[in-house]
C-alpha atoms as a PDB file:
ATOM      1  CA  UNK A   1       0.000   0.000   0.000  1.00  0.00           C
ATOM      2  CA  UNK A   2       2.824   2.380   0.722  1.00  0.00           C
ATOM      3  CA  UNK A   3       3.579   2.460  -2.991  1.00  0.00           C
ATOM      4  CA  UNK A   4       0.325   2.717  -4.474  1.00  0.00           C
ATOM      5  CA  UNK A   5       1.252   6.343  -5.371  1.00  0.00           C
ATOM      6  CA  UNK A   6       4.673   6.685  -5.933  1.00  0.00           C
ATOM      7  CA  UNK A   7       4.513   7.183  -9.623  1.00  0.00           C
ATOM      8  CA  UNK A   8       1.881   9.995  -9.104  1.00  0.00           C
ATOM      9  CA  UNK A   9       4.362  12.714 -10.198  1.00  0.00           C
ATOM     10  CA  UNK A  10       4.687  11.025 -13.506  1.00  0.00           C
ATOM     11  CA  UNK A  11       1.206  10.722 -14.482  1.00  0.00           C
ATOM     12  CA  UNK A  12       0.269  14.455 -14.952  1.00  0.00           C
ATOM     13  CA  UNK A  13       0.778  14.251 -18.592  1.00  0.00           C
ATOM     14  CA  UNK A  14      -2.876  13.024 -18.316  1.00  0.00           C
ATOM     15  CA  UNK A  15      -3.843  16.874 -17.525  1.00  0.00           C
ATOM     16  CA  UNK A  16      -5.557  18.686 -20.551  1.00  0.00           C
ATOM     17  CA  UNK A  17      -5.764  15.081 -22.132  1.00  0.00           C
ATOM     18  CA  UNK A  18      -9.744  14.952 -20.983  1.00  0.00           C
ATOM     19  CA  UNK A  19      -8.136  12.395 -18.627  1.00  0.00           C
ATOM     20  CA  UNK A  20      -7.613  11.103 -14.668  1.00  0.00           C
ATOM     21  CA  UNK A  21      -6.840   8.795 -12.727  1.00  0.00           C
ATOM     22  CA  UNK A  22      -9.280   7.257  -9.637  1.00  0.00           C
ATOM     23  CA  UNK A  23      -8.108   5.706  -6.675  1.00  0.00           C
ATOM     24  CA  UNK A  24     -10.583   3.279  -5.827  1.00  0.00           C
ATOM     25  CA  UNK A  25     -11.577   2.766  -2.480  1.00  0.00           C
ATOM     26  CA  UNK A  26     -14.301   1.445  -0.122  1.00  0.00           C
ATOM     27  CA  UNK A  27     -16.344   2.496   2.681  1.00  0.00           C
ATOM     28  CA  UNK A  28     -18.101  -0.498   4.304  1.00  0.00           C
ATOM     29  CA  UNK A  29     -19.963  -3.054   2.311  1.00  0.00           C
ATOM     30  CA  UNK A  30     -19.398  -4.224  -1.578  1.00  0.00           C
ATOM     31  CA  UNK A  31     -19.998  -0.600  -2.819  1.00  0.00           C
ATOM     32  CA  UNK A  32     -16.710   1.058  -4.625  1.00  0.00           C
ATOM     33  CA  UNK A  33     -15.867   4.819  -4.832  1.00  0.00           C
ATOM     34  CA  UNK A  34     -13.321   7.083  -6.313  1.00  0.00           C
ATOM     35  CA  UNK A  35     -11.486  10.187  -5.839  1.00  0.00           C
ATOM     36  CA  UNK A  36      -8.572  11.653  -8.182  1.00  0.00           C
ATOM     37  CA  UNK A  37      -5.434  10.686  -7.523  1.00  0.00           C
ATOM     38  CA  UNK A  38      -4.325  14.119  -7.766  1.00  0.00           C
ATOM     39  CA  UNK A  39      -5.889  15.483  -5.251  1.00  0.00           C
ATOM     40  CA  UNK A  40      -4.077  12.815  -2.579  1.00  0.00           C
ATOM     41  CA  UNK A  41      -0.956  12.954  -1.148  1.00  0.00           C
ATOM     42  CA  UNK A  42      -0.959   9.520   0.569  1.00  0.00           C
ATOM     43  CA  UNK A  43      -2.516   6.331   1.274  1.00  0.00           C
ATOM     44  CA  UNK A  44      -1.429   4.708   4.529  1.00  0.00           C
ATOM     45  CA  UNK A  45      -2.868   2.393   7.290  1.00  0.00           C
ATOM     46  CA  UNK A  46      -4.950   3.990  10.015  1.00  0.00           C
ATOM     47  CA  UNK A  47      -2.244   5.517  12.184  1.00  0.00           C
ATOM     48  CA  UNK A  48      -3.245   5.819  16.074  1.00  0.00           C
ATOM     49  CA  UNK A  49      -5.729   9.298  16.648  1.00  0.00           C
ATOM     50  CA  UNK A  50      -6.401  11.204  19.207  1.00  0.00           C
ATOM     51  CA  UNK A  51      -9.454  12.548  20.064  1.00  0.00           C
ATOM     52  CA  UNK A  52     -11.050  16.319  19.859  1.00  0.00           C
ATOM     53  CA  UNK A  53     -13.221  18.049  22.094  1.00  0.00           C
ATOM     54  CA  UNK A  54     -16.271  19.405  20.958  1.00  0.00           C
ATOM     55  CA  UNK A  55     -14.933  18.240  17.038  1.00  0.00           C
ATOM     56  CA  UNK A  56     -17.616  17.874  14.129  1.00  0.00           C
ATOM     57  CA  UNK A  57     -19.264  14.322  15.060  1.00  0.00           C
ATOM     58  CA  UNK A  58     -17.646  13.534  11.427  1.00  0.00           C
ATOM     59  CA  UNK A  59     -14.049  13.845  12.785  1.00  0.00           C
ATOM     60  CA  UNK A  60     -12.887  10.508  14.258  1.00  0.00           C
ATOM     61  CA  UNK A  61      -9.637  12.343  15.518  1.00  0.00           C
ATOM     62  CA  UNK A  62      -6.527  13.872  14.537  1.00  0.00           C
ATOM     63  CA  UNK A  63      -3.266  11.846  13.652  1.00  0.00           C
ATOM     64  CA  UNK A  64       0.053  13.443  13.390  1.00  0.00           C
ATOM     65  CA  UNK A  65       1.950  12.441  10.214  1.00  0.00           C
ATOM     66  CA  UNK A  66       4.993  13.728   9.123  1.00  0.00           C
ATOM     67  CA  UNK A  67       5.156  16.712  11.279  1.00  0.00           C
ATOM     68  CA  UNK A  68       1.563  17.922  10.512  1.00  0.00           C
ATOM     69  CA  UNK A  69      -1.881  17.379  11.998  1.00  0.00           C
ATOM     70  CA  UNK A  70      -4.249  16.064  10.016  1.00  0.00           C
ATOM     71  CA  UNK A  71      -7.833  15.804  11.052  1.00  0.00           C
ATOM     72  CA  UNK A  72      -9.467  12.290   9.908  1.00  0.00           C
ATOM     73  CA  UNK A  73     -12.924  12.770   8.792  1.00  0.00           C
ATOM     74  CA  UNK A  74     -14.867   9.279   8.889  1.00  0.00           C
ATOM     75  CA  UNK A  75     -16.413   9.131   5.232  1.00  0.00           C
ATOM     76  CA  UNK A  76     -18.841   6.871   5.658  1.00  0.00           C
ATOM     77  CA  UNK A  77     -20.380   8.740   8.613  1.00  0.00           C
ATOM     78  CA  UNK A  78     -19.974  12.146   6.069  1.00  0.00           C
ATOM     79  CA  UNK A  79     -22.206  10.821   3.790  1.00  0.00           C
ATOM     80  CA  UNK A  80     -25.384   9.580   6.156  1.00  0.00           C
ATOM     81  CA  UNK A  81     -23.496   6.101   6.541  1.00  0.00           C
ATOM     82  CA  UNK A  82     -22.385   4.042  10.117  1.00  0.00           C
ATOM     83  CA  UNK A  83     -19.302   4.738  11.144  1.00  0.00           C
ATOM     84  CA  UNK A  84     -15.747   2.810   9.823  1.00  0.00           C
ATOM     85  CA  UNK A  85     -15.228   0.190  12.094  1.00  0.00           C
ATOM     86  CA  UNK A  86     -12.001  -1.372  13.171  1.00  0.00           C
ATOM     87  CA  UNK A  87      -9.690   1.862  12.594  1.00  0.00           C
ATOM     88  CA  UNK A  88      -6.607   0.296  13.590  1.00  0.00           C
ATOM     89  CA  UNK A  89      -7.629  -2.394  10.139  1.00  0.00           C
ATOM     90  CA  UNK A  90      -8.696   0.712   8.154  1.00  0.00           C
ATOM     91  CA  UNK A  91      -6.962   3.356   5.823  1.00  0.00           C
ATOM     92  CA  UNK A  92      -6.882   7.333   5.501  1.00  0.00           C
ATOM     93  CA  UNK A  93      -6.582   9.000   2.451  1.00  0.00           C
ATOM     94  CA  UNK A  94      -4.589  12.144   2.540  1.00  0.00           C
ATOM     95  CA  UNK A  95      -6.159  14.639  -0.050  1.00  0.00           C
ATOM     96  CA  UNK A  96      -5.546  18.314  -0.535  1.00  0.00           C
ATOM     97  CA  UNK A  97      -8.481  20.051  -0.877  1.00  0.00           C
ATOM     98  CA  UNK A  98      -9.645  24.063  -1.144  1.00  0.00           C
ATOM     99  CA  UNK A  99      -5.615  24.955   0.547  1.00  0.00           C
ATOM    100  CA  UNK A 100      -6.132  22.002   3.314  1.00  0.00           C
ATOM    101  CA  UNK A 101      -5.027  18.794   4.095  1.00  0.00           C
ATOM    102  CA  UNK A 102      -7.410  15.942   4.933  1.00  0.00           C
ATOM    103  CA  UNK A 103      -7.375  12.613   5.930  1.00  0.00           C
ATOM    104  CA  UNK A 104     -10.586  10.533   4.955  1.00  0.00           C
ATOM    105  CA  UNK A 105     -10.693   7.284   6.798  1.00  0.00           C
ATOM    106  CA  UNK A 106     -12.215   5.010   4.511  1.00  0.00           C
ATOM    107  CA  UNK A 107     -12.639   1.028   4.785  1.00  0.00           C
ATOM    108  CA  UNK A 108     -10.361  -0.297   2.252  1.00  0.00           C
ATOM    109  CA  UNK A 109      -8.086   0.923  -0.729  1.00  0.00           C
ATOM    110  CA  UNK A 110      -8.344  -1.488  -4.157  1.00  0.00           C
ATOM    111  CA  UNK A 111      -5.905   0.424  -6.726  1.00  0.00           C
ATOM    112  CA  UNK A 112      -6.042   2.832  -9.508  1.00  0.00           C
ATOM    113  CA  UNK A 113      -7.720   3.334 -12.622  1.00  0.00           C
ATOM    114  CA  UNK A 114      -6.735   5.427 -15.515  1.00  0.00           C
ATOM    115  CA  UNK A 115     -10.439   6.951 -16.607  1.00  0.00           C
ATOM    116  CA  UNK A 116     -11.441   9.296 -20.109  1.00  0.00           C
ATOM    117  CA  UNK A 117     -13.554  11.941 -18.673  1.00  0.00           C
ATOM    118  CA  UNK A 118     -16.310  11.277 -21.355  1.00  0.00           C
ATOM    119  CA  UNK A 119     -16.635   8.096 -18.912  1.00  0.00           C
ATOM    120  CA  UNK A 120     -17.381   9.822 -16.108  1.00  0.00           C
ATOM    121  CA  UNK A 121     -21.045  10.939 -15.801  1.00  0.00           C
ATOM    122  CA  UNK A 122     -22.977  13.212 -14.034  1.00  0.00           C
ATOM    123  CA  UNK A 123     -25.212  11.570 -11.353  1.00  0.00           C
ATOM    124  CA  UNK A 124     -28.964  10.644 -12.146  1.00  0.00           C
ATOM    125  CA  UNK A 125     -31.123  12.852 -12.051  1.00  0.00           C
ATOM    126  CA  UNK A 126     -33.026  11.316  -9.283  1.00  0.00           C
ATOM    127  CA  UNK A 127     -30.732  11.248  -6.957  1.00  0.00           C
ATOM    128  CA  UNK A 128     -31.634  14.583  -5.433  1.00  0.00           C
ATOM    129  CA  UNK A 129     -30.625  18.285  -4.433  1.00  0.00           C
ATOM    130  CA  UNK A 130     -29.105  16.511  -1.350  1.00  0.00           C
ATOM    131  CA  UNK A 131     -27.021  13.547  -2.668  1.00  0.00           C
ATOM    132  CA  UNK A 132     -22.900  13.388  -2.027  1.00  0.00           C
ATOM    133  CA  UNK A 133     -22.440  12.200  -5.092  1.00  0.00           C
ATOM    134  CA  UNK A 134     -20.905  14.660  -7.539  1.00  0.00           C
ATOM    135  CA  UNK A 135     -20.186  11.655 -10.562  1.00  0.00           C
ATOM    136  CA  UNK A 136     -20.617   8.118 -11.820  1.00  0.00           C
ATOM    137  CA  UNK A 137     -18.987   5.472 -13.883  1.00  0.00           C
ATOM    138  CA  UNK A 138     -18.800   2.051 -14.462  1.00  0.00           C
ATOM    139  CA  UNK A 139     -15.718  -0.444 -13.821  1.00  0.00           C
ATOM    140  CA  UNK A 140     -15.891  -4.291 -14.319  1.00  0.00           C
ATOM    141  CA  UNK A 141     -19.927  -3.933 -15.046  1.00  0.00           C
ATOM    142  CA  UNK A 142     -19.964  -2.182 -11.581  1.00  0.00           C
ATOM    143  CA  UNK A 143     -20.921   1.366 -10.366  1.00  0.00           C
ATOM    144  CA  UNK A 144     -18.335   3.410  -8.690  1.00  0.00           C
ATOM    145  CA  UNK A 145     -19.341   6.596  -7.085  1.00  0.00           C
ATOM    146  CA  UNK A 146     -17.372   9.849  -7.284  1.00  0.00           C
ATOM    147  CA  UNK A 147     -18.324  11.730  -3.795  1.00  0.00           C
ATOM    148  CA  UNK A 148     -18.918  15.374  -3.784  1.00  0.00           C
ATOM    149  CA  UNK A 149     -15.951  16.256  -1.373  1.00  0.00           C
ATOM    150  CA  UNK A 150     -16.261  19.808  -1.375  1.00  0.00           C
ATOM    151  CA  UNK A 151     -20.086  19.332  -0.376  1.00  0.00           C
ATOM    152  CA  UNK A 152     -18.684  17.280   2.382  1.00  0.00           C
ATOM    153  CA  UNK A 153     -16.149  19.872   3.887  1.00  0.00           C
ATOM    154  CA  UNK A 154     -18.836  22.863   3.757  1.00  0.00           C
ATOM    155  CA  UNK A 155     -20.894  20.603   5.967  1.00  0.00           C
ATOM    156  CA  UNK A 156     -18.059  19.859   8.206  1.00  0.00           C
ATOM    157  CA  UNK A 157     -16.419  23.702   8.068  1.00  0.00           C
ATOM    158  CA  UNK A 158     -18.334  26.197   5.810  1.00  0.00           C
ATOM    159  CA  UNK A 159     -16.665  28.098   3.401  1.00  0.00           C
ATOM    160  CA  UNK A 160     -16.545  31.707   3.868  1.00  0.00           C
ATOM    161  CA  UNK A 161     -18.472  33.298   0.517  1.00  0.00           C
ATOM    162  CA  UNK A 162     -17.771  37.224   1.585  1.00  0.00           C
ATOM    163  CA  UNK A 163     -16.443  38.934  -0.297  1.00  0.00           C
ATOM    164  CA  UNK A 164     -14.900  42.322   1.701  1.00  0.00           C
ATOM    165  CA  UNK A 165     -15.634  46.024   1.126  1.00  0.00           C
ATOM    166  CA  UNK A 166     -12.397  47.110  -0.679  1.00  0.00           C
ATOM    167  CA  UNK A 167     -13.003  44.453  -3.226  1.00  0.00           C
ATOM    168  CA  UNK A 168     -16.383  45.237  -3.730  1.00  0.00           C
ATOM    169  CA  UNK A 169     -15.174  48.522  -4.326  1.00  0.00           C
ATOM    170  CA  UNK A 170     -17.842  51.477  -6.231  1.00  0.00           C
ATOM    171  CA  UNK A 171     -19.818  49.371  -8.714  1.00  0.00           C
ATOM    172  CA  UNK A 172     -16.894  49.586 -11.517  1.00  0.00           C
ATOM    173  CA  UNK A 173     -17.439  46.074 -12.700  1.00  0.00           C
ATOM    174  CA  UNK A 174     -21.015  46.357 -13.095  1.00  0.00           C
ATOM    175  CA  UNK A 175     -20.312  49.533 -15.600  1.00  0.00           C
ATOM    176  CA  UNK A 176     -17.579  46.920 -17.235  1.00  0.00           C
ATOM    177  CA  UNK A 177     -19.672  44.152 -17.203  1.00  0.00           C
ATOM    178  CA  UNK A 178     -23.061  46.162 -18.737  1.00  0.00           C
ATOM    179  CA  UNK A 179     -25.633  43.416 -19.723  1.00  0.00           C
ATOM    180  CA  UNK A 180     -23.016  40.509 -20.115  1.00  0.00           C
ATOM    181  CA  UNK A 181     -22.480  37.641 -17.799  1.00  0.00           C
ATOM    182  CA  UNK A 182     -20.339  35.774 -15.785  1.00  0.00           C
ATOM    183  CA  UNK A 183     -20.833  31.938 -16.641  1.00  0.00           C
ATOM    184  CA  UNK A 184     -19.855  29.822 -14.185  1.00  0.00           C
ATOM    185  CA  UNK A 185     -18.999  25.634 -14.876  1.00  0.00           C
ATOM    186  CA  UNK A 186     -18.297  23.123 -12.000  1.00  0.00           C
ATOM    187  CA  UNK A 187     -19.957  19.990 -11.045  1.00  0.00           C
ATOM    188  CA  UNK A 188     -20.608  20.209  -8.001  1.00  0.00           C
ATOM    189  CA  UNK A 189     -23.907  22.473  -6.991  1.00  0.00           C
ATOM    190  CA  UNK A 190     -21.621  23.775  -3.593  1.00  0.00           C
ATOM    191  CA  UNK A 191     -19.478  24.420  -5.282  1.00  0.00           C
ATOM    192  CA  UNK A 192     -21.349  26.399  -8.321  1.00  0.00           C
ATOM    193  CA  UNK A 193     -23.623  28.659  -5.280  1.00  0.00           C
ATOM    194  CA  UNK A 194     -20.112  29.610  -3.726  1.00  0.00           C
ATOM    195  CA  UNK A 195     -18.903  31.335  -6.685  1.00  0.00           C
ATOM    196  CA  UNK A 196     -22.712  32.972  -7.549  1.00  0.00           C
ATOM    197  CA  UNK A 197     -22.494  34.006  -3.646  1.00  0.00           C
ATOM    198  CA  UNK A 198     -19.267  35.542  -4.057  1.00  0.00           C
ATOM    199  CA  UNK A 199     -19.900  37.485  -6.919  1.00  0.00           C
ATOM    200  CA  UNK A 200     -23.218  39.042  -5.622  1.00  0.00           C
ATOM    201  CA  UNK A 201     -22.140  41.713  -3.990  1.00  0.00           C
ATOM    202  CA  UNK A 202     -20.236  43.222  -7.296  1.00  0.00           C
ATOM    203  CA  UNK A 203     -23.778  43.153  -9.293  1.00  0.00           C
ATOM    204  CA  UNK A 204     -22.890  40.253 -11.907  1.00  0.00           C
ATOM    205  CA  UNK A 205     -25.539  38.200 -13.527  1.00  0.00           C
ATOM    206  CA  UNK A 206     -24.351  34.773 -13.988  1.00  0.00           C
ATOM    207  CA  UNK A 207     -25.372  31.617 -15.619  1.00  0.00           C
ATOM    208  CA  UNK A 208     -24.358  27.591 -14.265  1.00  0.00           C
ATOM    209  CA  UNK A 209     -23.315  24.903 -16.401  1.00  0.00           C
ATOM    210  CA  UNK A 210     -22.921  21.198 -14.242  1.00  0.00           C
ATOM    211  CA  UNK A 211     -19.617  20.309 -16.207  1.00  0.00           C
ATOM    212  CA  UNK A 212     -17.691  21.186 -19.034  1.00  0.00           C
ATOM    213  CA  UNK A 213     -19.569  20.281 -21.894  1.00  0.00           C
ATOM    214  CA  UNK A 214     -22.731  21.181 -20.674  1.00  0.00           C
ATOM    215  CA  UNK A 215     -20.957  25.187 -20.445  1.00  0.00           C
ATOM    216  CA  UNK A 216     -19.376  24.486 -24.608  1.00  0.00           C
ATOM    217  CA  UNK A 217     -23.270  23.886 -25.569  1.00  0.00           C
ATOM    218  CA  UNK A 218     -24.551  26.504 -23.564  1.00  0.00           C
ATOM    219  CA  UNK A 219     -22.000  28.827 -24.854  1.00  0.00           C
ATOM    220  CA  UNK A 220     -22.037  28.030 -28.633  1.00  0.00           C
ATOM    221  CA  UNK A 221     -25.326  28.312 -28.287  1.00  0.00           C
ATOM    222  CA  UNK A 222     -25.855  31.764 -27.248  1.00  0.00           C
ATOM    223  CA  UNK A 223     -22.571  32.741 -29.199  1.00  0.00           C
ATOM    224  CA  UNK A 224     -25.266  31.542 -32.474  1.00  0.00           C
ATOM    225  CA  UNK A 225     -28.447  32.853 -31.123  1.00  0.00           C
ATOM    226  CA  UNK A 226     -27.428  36.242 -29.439  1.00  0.00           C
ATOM    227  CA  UNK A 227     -23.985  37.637 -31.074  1.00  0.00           C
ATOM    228  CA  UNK A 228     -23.165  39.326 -34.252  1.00  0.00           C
ATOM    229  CA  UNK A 229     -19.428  38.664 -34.020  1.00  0.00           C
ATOM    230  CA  UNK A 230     -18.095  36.870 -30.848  1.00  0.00           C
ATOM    231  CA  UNK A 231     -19.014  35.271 -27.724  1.00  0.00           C
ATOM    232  CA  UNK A 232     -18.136  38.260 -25.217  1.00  0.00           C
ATOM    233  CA  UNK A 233     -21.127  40.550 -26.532  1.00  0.00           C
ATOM    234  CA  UNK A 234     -23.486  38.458 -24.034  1.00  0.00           C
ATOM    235  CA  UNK A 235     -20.450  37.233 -21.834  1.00  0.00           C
ATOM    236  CA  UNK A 236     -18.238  38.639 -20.178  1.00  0.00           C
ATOM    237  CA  UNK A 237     -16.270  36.257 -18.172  1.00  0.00           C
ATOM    238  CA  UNK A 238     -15.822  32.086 -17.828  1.00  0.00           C
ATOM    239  CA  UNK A 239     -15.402  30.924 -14.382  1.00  0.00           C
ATOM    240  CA  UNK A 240     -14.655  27.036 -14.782  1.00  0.00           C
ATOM    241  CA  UNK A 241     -13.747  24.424 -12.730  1.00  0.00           C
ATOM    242  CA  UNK A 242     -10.985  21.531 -13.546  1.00  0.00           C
ATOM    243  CA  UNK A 243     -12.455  18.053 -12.628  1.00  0.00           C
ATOM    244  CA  UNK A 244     -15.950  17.926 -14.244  1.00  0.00           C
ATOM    245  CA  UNK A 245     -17.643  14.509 -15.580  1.00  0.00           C
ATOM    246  CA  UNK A 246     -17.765  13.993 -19.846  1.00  0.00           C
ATOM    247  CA  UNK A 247     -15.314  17.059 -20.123  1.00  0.00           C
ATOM    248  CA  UNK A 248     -13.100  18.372 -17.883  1.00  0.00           C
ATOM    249  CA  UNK A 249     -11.874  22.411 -17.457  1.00  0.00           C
ATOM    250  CA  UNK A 250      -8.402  21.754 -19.422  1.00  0.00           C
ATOM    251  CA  UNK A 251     -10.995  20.317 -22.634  1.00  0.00           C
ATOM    252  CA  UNK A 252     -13.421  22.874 -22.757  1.00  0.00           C
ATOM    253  CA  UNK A 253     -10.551  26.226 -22.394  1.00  0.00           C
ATOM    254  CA  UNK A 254      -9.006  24.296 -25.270  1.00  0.00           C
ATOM    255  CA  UNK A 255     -12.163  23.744 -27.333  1.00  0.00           C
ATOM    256  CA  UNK A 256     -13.110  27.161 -26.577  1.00  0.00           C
ATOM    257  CA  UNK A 257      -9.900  29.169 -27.475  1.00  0.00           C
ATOM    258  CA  UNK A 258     -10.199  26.839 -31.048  1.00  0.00           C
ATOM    259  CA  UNK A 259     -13.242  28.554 -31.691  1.00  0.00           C
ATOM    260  CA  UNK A 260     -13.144  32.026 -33.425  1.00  0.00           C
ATOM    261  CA  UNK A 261     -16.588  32.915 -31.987  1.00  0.00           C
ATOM    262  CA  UNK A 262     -15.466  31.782 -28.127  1.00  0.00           C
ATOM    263  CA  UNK A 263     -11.641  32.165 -28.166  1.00  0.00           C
ATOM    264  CA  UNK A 264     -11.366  35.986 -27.312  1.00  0.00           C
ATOM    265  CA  UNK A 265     -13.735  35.113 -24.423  1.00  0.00           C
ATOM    266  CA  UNK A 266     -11.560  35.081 -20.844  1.00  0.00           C
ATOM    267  CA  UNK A 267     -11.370  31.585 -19.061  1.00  0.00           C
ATOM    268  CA  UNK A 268     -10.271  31.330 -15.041  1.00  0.00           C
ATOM    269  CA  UNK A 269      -9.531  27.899 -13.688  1.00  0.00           C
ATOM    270  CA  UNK A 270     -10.956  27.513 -10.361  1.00  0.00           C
ATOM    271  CA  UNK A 271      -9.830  24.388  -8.737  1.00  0.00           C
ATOM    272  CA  UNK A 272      -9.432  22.516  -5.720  1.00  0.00           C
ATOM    273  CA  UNK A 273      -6.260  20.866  -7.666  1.00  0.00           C
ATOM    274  CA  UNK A 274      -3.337  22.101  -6.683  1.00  0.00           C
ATOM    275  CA  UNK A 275       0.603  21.527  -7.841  1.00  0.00           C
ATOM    276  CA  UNK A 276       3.294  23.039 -10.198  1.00  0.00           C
ATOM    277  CA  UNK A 277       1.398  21.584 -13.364  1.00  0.00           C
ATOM    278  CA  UNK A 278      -1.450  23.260 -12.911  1.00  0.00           C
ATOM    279  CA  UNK A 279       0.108  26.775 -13.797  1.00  0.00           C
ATOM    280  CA  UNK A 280       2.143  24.812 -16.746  1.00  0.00           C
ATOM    281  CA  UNK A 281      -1.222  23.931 -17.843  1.00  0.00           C
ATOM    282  CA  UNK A 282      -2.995  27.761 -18.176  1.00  0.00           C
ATOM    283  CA  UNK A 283      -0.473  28.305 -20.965  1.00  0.00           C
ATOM    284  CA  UNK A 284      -0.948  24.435 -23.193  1.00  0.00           C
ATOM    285  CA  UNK A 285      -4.357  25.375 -22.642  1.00  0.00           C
ATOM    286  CA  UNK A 286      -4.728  29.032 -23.452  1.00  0.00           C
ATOM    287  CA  UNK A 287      -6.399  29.664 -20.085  1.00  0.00           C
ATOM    288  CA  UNK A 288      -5.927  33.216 -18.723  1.00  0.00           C
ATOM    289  CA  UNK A 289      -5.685  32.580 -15.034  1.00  0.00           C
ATOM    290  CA  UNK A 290      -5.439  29.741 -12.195  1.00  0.00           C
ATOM    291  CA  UNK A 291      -7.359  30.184  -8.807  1.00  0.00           C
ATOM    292  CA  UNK A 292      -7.163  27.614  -6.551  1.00  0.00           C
ATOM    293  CA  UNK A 293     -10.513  27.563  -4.205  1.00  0.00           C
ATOM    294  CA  UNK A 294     -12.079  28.980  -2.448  1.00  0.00           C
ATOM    295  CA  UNK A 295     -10.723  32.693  -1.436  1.00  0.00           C
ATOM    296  CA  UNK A 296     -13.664  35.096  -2.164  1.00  0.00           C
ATOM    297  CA  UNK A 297     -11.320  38.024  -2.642  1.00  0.00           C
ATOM    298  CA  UNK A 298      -8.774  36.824  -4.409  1.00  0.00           C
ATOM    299  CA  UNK A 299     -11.862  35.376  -6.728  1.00  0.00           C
ATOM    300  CA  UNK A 300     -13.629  38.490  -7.001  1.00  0.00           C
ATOM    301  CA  UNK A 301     -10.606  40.415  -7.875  1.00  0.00           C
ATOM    302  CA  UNK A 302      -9.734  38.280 -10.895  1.00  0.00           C
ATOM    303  CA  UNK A 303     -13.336  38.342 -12.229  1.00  0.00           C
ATOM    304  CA  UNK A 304     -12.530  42.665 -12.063  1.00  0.00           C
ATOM    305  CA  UNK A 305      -9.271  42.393 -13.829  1.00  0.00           C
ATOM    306  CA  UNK A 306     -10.477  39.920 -16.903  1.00  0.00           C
ATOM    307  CA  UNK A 307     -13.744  41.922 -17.070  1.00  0.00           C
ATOM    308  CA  UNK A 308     -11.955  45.256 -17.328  1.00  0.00           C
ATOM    309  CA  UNK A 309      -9.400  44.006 -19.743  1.00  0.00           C
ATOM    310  CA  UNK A 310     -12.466  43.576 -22.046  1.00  0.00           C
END
C-alpha cells in the first residue's frame, strides 16, 4: 500500500488530455468509490488518533503524520453512513483540498484506474438536491461513485463566501460588465452557489453549467443565437472548474480558445487541484488565469481584472 502512489508525479501528462486517474476505495460493504489521484498525497494504514473536544461528530480524531496534523474525517459517517469500524484495520486518504489537508478514513483501498472523462457521468437525475455524489462510472460492469468532497467539507467547516468592502469597491465592474455575464462551470452544486455568492455583492448576472460540456453547448449556443461577431457581446467572463464529468476544465478552455466565436472570451480555472502543473497547464491550454478555491477576494478580484481588460 505504501507504494500505491509513488509514480503519481509522472502521471500528470494526463492533464488537458480529458483524462484522470481514480483511486478506488471502499467504505463499508461491496460498494466502490473514487477520488482523483491528484488530489491525494498519501494512502497509509490507520495511524493511532487522538481525540477532539467538541470536534464535528464527522471527525474521528486527529493523527500526526509527518510533522503535521491532520484531522481524519470518517467518510462513511460524512455521507449519512455508520461509522468505519475497526480503525486500527482501516486506511486514511490524505487529499488536498480548497488549501487544506485531509485525511478521509475510509474502509479499504483497491488500486487505480486510468479513466477518459467522457466516462465519467454526471449523477442521475433522481438522486436529489441533497445527494454526495458529484459523478458516476462504471468499472468491471460495476458502479463506482465519485463523492462530492467539497459538499462534504462545507458541511463539516463552511466556506466563507464574503467577499470584503475594498473588493467590492464602487460598482466599476457592473459599468464593465453592462448586460453581459459571468458563466460559471463546475460539477458540483456547492461548489457552483459559492462562486454565484461571491460574486453578488459586485452586481454580476451569472449563468451555471454542471460540467464542461454542458458550459461548450450553452455557450455556442448563445454565441449563435445572441452575437453578431463573438461570444463576449453576451459574456463577459468564464469561471470554470478543472475536474468535471464527460469534459473536464483543461478540454473545454481548449475547445473554446479553437473557436473564433469563443476564443477571445476570458477563461479562469478555479480548482481545488493544486501543484506546479497546474500553472504549466494555463499556458498548453490558453487559459488566462489559475485560482485555486475557495478565497472570495482573491476570486472576485480576478473576475474585475479579466472583465476590465475587455
Amino acid at each position: 500500500m505504501a507504494g500505491i502512489l509513488d509514480s503519481v508525479n509522472q502521471r500528470t501528462q494526463l492533464v488537458g488530455q480529458n483524462r484522470l486517474e481514480l483511486l478506488l476505495f471502499k467504505l463499508r460493504g461491496r460498494q466502490r468509490f473514487g477520488i482523483n489521484v491528484f488530489k491525494v498525497r498519501e494512502v497509509l494504514q490507520c495511524p493511532p488518533l487522538t481525540n477532539m473536544p467538541k470536534s464535528n461528530a464527522y471527525i474521528r480524531g486527529v493523527a500526526h503524520i509527518r510533522g503535521q496534523t491532520i484531522s481524519v474525517i470518517d467518510l462513511s459517517m460524512a455521507v449519512g453512513g455508520p461509522a468505519i469500524e475497526n480503525i486500527k484495520d482501516s486506511f486514511i486518504i490524505i487529499a488536498e483540498y480548497n488549501r487544506s489537508v485531509q485525511g478521509f478514513l475510509v474502509g479499504g483501498v483497491e488500486r487505480i484506474v486510468n479513466m477518459n472523462w467522457e466516462k465519467i457521468m454526471p449523477p442521475p437525475s433522481g438522486a436529489g438536491r441533497y445527494s454526495y455524489l458529484t459523478a458516476v462510472t462504471e468499472i468491471e460492469n460495476e458502479l463506482v461513485e465519485i463523492l462530492d468532497v467539497e459538499k462534504i467539507l462545507n458541511e463539516i467547516c463552511p466556506v466563507n463566501t464574503e467577499v470584503s468592502a475594498e473588493v467590492v469597491g464602487e460598482g466599476e465592474i457592473q459599468r464593465d460588465l453592462g448586460e453581459r455575464i459571468v458563466f460559471i462551470a463546475d460539477d458540483s452544486a456547492v461548489a457552483r452557489n459559492q462562486v454565484k455568492r461571491a460574486l453578488e455583492p459586485l452586481g454580476v448576472q451569472t449563468e451555471l453549467a454542471k460540467n464542461g460540456k454542458e458550459a461548450l453547448l450553452r455557450l455556442r449556443e448563445i454565441a449563435q443565437l445572441d452575437c453578431q461577431n463573438d461570444i463576449t457581446e453576451r459574456v463577459g467572463l468564464l469561471i470554470s472548474d478543472v475536474e468535471m464529468p464527460e469534459m473536464d476544465g483543461y478540454t473545454l478552455t481548449a475547445e473554446i480558445k479553437a473557436d473564433p466565436k469563443l476564443s477571445p472570451l476570458h477563461v479562469i480555472l478555479h480548482t481545488s487541484l493544486s501543484g506546479v502543473f497546474n500553472q504549466a497547464m494555463i499556458e498548453k491550454v490558453g487559459a488566462d488565469d489559475f485560482i485555486a478555491k475557495f478565497n472570495p477576494d482573491e476570486l472576485a478580484t480576478a473576475v474585475k481584472k479579466w472583465v476590465h481588460c475587455d
